[in-house]
N, C-alpha and C. Protein backbone atom coordinates (compact mmCIF):
# COMPACT_ATOMS: atom_id res chain seq x y z
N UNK A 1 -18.12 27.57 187.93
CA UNK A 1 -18.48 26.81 189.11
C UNK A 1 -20.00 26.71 189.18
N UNK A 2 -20.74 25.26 189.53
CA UNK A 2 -22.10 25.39 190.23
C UNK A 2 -22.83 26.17 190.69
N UNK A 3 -24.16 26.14 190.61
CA UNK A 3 -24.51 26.89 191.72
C UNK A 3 -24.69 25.83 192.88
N UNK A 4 -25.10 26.43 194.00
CA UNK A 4 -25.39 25.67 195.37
C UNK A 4 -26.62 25.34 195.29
N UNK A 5 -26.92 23.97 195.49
CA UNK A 5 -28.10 23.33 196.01
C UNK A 5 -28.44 23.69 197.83
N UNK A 6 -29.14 24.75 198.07
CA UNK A 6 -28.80 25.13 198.82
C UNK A 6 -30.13 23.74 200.05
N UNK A 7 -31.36 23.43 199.64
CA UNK A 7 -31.87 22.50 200.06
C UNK A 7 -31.29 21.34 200.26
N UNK A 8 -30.07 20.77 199.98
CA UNK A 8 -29.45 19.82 200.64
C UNK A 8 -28.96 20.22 201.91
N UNK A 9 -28.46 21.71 202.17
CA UNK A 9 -27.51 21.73 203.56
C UNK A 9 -28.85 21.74 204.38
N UNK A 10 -29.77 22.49 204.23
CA UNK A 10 -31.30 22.46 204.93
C UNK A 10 -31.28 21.69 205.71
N UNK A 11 -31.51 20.18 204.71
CA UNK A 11 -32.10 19.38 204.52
C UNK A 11 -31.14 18.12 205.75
N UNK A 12 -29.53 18.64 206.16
CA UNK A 12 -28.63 18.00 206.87
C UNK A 12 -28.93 18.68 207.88
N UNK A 13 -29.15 19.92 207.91
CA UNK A 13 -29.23 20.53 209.59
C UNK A 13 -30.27 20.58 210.05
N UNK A 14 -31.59 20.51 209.14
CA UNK A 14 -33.04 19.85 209.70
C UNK A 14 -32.79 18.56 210.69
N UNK A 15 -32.65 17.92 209.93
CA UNK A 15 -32.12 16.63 210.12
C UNK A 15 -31.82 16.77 211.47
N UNK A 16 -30.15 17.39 211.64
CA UNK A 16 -29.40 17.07 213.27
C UNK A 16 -29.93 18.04 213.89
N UNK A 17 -30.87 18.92 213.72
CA UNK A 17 -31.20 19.80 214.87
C UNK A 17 -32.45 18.66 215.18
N UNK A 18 -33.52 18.20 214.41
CA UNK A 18 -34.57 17.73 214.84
C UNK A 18 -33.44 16.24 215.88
N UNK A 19 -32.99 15.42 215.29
CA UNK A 19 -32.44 14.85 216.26
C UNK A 19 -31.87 15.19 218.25
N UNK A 20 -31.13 17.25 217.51
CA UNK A 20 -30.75 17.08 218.83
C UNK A 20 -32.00 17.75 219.99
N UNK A 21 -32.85 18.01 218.87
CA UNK A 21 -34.31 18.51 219.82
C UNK A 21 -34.36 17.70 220.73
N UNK A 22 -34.54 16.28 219.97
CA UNK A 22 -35.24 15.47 220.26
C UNK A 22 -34.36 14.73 221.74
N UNK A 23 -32.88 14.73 221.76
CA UNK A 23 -32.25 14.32 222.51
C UNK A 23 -32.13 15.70 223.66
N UNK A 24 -32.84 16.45 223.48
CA UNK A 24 -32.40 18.02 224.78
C UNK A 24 -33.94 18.06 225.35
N UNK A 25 -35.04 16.92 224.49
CA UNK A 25 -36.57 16.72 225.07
C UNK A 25 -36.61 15.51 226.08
N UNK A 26 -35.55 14.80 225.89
CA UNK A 26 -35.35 13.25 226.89
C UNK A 26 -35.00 14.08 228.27
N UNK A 27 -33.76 14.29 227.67
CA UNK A 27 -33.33 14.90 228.98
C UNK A 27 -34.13 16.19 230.05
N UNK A 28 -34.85 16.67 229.30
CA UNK A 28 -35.65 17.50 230.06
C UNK A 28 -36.45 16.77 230.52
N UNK A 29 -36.95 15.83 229.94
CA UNK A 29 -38.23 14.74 230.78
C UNK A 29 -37.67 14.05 231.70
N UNK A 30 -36.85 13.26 231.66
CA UNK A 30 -35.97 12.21 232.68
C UNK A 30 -35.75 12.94 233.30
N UNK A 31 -35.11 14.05 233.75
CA UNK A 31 -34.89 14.76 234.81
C UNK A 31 -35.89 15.69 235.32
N UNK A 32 -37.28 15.42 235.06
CA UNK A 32 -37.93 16.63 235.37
C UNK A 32 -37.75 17.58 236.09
N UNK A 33 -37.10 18.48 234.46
CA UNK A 33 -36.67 19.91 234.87
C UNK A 33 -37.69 20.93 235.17
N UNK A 34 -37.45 21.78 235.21
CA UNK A 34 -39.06 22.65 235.32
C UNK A 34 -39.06 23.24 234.37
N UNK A 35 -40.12 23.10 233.85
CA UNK A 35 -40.89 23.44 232.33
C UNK A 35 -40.67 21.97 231.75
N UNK A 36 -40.83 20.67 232.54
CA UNK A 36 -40.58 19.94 231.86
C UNK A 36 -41.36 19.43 230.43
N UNK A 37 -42.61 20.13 230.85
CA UNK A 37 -43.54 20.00 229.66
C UNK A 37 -43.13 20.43 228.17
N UNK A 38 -42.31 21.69 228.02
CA UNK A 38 -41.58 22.06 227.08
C UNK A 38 -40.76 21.02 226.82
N UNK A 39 -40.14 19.97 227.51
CA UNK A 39 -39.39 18.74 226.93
C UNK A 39 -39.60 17.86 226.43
N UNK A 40 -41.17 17.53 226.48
CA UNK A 40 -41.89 16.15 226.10
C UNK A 40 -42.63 17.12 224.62
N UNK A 41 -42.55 18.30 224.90
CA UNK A 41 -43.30 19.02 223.31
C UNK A 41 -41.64 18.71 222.10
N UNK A 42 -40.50 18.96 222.92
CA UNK A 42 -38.87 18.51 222.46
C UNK A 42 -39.11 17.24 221.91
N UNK A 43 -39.83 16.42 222.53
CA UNK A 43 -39.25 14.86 222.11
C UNK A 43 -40.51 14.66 220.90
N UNK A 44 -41.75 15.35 221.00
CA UNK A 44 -42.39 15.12 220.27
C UNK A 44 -41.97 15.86 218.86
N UNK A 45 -41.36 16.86 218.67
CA UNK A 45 -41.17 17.74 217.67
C UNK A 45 -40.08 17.20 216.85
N UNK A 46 -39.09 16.55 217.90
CA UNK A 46 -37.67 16.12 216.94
C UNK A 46 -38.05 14.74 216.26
N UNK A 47 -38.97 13.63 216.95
CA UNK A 47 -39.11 13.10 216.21
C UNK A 47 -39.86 13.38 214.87
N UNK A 48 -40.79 14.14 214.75
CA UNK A 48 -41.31 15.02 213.96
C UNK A 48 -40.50 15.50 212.77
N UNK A 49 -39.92 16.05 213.01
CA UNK A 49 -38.67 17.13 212.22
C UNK A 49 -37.56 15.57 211.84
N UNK A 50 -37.56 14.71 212.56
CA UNK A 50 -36.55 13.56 211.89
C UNK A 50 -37.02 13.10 210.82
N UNK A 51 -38.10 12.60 211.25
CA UNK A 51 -39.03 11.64 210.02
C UNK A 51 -38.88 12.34 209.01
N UNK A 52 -39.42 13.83 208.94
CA UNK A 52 -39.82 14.49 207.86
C UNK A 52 -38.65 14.82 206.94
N UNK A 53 -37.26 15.01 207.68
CA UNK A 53 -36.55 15.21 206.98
C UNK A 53 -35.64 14.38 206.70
N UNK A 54 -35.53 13.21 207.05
CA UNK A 54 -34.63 11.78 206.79
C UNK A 54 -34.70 11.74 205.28
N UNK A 55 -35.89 11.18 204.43
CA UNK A 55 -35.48 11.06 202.87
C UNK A 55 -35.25 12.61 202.22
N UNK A 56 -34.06 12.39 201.71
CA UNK A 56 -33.19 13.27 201.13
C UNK A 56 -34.18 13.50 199.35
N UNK A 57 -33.78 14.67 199.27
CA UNK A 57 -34.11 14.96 197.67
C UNK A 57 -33.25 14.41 196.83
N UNK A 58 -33.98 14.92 195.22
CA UNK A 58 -32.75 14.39 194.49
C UNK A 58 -32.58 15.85 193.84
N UNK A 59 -30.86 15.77 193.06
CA UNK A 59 -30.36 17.21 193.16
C UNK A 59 -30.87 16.84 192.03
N UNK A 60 -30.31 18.35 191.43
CA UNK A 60 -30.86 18.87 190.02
C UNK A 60 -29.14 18.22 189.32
N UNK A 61 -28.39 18.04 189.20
CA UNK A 61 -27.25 17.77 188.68
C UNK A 61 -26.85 17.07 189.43
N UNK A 62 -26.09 15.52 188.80
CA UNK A 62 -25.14 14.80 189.29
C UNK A 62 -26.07 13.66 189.92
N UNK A 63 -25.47 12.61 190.91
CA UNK A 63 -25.93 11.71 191.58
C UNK A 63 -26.83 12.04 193.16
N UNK A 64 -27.46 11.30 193.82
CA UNK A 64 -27.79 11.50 194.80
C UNK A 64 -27.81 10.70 195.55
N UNK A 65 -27.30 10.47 196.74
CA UNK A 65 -27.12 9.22 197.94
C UNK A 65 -27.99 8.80 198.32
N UNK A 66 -29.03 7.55 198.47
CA UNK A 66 -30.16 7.76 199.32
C UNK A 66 -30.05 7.22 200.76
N UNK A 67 -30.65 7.61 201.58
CA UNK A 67 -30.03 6.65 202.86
C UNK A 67 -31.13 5.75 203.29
N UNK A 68 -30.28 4.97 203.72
CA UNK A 68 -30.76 3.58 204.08
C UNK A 68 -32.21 3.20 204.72
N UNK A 69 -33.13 3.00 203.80
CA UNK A 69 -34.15 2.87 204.33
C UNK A 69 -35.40 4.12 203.67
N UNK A 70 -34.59 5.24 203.25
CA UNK A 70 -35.43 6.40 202.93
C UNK A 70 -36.76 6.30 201.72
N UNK A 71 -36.69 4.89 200.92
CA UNK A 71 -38.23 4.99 200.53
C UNK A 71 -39.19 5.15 200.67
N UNK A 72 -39.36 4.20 202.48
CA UNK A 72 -40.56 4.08 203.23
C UNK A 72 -41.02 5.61 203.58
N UNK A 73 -39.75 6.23 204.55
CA UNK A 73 -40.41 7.98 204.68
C UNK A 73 -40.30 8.68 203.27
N UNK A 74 -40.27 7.97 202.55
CA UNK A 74 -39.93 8.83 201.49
C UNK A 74 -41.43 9.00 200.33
N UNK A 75 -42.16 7.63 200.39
CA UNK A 75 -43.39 7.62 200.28
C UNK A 75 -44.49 8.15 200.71
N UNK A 76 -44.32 8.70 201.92
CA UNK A 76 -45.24 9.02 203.43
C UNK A 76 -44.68 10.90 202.97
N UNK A 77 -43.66 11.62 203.06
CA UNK A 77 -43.26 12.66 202.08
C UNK A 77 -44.40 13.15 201.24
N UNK A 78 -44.00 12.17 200.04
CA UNK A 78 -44.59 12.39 199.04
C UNK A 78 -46.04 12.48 198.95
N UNK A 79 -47.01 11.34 199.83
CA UNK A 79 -48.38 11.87 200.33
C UNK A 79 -48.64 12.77 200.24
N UNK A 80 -48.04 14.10 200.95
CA UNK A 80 -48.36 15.09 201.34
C UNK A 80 -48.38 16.14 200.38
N UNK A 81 -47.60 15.85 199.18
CA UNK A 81 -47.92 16.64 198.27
C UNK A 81 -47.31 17.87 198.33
N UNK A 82 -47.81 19.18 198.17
CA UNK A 82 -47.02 20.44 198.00
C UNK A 82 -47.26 21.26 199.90
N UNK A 83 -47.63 20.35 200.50
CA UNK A 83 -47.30 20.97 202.23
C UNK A 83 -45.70 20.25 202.33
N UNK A 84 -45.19 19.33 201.74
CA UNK A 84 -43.60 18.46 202.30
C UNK A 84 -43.24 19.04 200.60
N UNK A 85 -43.85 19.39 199.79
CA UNK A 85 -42.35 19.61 198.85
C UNK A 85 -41.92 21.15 198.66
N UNK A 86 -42.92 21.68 198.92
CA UNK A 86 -42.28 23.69 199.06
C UNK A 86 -41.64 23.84 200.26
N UNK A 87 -40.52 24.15 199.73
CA UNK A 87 -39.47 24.75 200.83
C UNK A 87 -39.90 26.05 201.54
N UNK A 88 -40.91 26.80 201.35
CA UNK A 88 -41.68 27.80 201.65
C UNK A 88 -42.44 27.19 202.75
N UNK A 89 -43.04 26.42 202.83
CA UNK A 89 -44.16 25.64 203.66
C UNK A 89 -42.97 25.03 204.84
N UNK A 90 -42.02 24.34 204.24
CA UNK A 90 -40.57 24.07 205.52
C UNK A 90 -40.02 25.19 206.14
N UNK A 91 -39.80 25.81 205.64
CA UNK A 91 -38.97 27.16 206.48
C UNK A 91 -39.94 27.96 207.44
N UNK A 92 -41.34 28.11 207.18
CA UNK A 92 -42.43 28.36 208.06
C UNK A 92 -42.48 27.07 209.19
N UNK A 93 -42.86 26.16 208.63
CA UNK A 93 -43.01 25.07 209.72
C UNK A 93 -42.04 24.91 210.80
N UNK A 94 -40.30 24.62 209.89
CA UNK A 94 -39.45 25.06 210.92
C UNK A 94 -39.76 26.06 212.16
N UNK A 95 -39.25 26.82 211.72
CA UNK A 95 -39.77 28.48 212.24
C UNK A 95 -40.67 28.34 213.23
N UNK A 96 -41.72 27.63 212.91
CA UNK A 96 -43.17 27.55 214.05
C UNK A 96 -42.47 26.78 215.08
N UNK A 97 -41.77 25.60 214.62
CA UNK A 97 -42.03 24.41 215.80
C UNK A 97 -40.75 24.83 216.64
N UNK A 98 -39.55 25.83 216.18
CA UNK A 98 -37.97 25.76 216.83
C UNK A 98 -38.96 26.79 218.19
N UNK A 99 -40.27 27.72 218.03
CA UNK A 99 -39.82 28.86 218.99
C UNK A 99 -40.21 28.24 220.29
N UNK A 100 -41.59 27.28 220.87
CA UNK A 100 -41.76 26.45 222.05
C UNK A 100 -40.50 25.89 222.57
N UNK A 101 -39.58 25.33 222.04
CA UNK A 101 -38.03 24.96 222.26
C UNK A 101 -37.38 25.63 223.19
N UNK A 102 -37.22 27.04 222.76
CA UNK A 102 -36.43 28.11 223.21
C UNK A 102 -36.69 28.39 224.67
N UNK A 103 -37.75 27.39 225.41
CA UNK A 103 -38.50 27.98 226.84
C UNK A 103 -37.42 27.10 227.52
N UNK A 104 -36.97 26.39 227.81
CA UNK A 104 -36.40 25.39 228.51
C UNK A 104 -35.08 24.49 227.62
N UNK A 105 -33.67 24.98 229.15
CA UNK A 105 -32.45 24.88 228.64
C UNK A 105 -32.06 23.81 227.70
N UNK A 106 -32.55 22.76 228.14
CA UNK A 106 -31.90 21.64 227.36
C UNK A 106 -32.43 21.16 225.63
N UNK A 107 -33.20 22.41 225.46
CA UNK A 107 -34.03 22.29 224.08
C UNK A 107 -33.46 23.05 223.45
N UNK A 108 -32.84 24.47 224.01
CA UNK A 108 -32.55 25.78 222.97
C UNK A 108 -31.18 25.34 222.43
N UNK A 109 -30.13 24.48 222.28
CA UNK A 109 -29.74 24.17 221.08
C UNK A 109 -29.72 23.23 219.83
N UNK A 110 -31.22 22.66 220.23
CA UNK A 110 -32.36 22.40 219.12
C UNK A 110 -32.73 23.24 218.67
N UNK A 111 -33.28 24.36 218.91
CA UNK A 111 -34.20 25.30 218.71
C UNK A 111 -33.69 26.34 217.43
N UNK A 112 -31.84 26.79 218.12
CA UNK A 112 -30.91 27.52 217.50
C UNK A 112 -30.99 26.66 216.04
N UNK A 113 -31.05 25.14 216.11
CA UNK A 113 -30.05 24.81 214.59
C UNK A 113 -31.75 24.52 213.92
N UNK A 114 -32.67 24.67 214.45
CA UNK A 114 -33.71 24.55 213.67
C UNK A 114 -33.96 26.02 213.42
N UNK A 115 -34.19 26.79 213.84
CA UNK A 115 -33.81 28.16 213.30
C UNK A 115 -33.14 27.92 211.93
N UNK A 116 -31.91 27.95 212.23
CA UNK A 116 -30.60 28.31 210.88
C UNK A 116 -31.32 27.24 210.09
N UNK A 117 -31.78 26.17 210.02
CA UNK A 117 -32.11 25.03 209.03
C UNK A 117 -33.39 25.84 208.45
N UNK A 118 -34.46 26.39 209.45
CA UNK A 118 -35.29 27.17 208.41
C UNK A 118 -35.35 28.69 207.68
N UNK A 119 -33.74 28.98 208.05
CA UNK A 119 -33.20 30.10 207.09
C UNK A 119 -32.74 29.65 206.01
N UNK A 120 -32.18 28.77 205.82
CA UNK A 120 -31.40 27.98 204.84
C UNK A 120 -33.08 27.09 203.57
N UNK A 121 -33.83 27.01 204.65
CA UNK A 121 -35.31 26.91 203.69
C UNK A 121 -35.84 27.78 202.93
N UNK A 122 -35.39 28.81 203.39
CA UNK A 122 -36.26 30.00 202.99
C UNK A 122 -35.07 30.12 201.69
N UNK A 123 -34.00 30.03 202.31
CA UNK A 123 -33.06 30.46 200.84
C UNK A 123 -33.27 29.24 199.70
N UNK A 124 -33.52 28.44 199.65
CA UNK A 124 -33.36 27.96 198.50
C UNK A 124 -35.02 27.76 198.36
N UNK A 125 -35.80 27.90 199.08
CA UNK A 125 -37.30 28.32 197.99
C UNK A 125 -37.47 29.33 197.70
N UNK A 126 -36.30 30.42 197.98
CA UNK A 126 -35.82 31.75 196.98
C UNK A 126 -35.77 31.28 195.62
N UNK A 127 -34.68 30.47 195.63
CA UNK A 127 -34.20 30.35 194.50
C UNK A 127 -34.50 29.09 193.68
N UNK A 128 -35.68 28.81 193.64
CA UNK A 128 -36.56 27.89 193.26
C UNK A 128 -36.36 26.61 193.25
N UNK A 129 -35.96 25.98 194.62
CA UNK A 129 -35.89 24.63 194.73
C UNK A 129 -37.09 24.24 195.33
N UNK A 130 -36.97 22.92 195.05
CA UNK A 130 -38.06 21.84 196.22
C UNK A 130 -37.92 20.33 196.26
N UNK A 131 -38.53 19.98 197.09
CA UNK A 131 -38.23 18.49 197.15
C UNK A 131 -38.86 17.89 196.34
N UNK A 132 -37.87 16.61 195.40
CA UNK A 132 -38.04 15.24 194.63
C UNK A 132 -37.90 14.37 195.13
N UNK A 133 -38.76 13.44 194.99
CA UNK A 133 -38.17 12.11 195.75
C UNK A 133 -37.33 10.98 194.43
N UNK A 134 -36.32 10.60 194.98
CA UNK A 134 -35.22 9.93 194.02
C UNK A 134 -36.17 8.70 194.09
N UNK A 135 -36.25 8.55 192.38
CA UNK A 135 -36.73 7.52 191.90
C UNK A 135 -35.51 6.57 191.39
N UNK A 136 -35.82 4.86 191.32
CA UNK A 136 -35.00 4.16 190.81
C UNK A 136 -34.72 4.26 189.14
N UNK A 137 -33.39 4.32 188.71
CA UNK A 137 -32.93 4.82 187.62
C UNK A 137 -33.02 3.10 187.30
N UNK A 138 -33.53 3.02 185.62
CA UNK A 138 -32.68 2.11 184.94
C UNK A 138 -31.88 1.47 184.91
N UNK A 139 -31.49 -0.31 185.27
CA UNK A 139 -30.24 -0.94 185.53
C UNK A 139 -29.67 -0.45 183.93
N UNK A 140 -28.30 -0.08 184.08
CA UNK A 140 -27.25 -0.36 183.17
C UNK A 140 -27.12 -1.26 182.53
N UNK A 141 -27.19 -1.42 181.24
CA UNK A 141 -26.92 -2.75 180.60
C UNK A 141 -25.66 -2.67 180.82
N UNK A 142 -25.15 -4.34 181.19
CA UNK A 142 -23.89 -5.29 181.42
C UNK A 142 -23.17 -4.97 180.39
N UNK A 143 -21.71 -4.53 180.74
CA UNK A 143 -20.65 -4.52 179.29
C UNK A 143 -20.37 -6.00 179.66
N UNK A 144 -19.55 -6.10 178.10
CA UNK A 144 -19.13 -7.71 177.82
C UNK A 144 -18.41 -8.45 178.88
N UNK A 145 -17.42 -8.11 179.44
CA UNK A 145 -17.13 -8.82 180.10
C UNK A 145 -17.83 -9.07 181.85
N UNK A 146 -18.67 -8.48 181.81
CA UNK A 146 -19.41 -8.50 183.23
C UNK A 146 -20.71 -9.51 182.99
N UNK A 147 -20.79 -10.21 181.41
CA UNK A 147 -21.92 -10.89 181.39
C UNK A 147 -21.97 -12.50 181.84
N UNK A 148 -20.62 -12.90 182.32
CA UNK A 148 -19.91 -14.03 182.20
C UNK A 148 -20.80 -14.53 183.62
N UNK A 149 -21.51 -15.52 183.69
CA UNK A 149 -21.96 -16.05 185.19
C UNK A 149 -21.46 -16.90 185.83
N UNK A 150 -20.68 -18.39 185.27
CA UNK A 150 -20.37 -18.83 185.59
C UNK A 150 -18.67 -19.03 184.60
N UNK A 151 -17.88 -20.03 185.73
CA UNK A 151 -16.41 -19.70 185.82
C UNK A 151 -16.53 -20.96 184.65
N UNK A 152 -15.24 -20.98 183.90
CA UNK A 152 -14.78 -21.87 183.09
C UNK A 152 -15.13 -23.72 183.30
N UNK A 153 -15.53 -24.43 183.00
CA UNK A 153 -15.43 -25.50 183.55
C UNK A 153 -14.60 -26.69 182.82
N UNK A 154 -14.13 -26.27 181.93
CA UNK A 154 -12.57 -27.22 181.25
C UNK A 154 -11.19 -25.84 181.64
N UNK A 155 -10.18 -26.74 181.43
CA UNK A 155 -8.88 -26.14 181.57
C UNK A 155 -8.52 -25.81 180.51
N UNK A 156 -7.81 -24.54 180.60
CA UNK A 156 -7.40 -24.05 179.01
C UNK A 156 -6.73 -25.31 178.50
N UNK A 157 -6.38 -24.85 176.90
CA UNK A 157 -5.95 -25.83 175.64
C UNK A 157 -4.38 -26.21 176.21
N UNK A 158 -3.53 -26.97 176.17
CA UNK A 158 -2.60 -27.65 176.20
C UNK A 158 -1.70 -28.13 174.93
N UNK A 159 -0.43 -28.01 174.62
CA UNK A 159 -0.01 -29.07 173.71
C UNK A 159 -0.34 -30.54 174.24
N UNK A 160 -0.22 -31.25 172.40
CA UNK A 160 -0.57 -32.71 173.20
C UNK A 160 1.15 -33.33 173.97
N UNK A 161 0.75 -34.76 174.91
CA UNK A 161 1.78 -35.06 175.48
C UNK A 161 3.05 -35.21 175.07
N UNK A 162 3.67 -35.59 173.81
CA UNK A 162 4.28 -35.79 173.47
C UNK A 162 4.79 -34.74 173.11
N UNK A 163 4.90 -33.90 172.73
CA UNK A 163 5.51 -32.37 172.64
C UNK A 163 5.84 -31.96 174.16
N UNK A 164 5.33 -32.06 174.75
CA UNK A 164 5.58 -31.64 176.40
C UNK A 164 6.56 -32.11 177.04
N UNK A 165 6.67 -33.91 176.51
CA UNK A 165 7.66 -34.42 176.97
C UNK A 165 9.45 -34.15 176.38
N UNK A 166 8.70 -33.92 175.03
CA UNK A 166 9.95 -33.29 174.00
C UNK A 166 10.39 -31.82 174.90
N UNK A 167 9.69 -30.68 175.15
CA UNK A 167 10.22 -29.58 175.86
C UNK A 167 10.75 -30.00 177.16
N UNK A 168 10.30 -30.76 177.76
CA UNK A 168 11.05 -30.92 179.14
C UNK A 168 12.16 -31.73 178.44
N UNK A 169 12.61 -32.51 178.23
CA UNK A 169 13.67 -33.38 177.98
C UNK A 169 14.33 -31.98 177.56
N UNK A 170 14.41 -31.21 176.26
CA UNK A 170 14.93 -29.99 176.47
C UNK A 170 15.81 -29.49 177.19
N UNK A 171 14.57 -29.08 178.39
CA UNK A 171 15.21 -28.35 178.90
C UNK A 171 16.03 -28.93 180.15
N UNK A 172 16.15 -30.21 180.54
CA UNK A 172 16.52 -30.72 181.48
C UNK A 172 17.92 -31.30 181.02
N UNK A 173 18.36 -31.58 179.23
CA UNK A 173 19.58 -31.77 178.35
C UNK A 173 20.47 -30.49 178.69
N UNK A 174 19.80 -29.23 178.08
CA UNK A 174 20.47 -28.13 177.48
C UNK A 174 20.70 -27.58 178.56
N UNK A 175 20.01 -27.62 179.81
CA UNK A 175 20.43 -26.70 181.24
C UNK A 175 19.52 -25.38 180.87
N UNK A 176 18.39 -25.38 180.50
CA UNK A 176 17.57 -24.64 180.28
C UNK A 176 17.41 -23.68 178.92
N UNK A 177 17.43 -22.59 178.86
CA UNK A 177 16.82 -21.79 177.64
C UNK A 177 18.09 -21.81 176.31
N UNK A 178 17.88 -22.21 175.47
CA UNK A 178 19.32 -22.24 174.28
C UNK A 178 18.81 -21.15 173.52
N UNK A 179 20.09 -20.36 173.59
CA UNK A 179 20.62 -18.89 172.84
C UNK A 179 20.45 -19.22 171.20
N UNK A 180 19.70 -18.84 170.38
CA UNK A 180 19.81 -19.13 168.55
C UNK A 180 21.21 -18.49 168.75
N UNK A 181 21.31 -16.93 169.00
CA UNK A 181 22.31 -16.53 168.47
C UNK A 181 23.64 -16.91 169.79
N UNK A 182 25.20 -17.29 168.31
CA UNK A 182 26.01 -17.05 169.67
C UNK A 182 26.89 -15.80 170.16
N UNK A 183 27.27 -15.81 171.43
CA UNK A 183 27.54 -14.94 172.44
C UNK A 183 28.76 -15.15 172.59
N UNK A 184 29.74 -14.14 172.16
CA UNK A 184 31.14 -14.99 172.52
C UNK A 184 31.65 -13.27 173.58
N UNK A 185 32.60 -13.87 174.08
CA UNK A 185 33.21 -13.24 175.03
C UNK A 185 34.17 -12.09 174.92
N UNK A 186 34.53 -10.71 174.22
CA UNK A 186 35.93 -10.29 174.02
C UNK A 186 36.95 -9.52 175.24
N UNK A 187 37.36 -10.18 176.03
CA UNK A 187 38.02 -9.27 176.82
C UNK A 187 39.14 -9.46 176.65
C-alpha cells in the first residue's frame, strides 16, 4: 500500500476551516457581538487562509485535480517562494492566525479546524513534503482514430443499379431468403 500524502488532507481542511473562519467572522460583525472586533480579524483571516490555500499541490504519484480557476492563486503562491511552499512555515502560520479566533463564539469552530489543519502541516513537513504547483503536462498525441475532423462527405460504395434491381426482384419472387441446402421434414 502507499504511503499518505498527508499535505493534501491539510491542504482540504485549511481550506474549510479558513472558509468557516471566515463565515463565524460575518456573523460576529453583522450582529455586533461583543468582541466583535475578533470577528472582522475572522473575516480578515479566512479570507486569508482561503486564497492561500485554494491552489492545490501536485502529488508525488498519480494524477492531480486542479480546481477551477487555481492558476491565478496559484501563481501569486508561487511568488512567495519557500514562505508558501514549506509546510513548516504553514503549520506555524496556521497555528499563529487559529489562536485570536478562539476569543469570540462564532470564530472558535474556525479556530478548532485550523488548529487540526496545522497539525496535519506539521505532519507531512515531517515527512518531507511541500507544495508544487501543477504544471500543464504535454497534450497526448491523437491515436488514429481520434484524428478524423471532419465526417464523411460521399455515401459509402453501393452495387451498381442493376444488380440491386436483380436482388429485389429476388427477393420479392422467392418470398425472401432461398435455402442452398434442402430441408425436408421427417415426422
Amino acid at each position: 500500500m502507499g504511503q499518505i500524502e498527508w499535505a493534501m488532507w491539510a491542504n482540504e481542511q485549511a481550506l474549510a476551516s479558513g472558509l468557516i473562519l471566515l463565515a463565524g467572522g460575518i456573523v460576529a460583525v453583522a450582529g455586533q457581538f461583543k468582541g466583535w472586533q475578533f470577528g472582522a480579524y475572522g473575516v480578515a483571516a479566512g479570507v486569508f487562509i482561503t486564497l492561500l490555500e485554494y491552489p492545490r499541490s501536485k502529488r508525488k504519484k498519480g494524477s492531480t485535480m486542479e480546481r477551477c480557476g487555481q492558476k491565478y492563486l496559484a501563481a501569486v503562491v508561487k511568488l512567495f517562494g519557500p514562505l508558501t511552499r514549506n509546510y513548516y512555515v504553514r503549520a506555524i502560520l496556521h497555528a499563529g492566525l487559529a489562536v485570536p479566533g478562539g476569543f469570540i463564539l462564532s470564530t472558535i469552530l474556525g479556530t478548532v479546524c485550523l488548529g487540526i489543519a496545522s497539525i496535519i502541516y506539521f505532519l507531512a513537513a515531517i515527512r518531507g513534503e511541500e507544495w508544487r504547483p501543477i504544471e500543464k503536462q504535454a497534450e497526448p498525441k491523437p491515436r488514429a482514430g481520434e484524428t478524423i475532423k471532419r465526417p464523411p462527405e460521399n455515401p459509402p460504395p453501393r452495387p451498381p443499379a442493376e444488380v440491386r434491381r436483380k436482388q429485389a426482384d429476388e427477393v420479392s419472387v422467392g418470398g425472401g431468403h432461398v435455402n442452398p441446402i434442402p430441408v425436408t421434414d421427417n415426422v
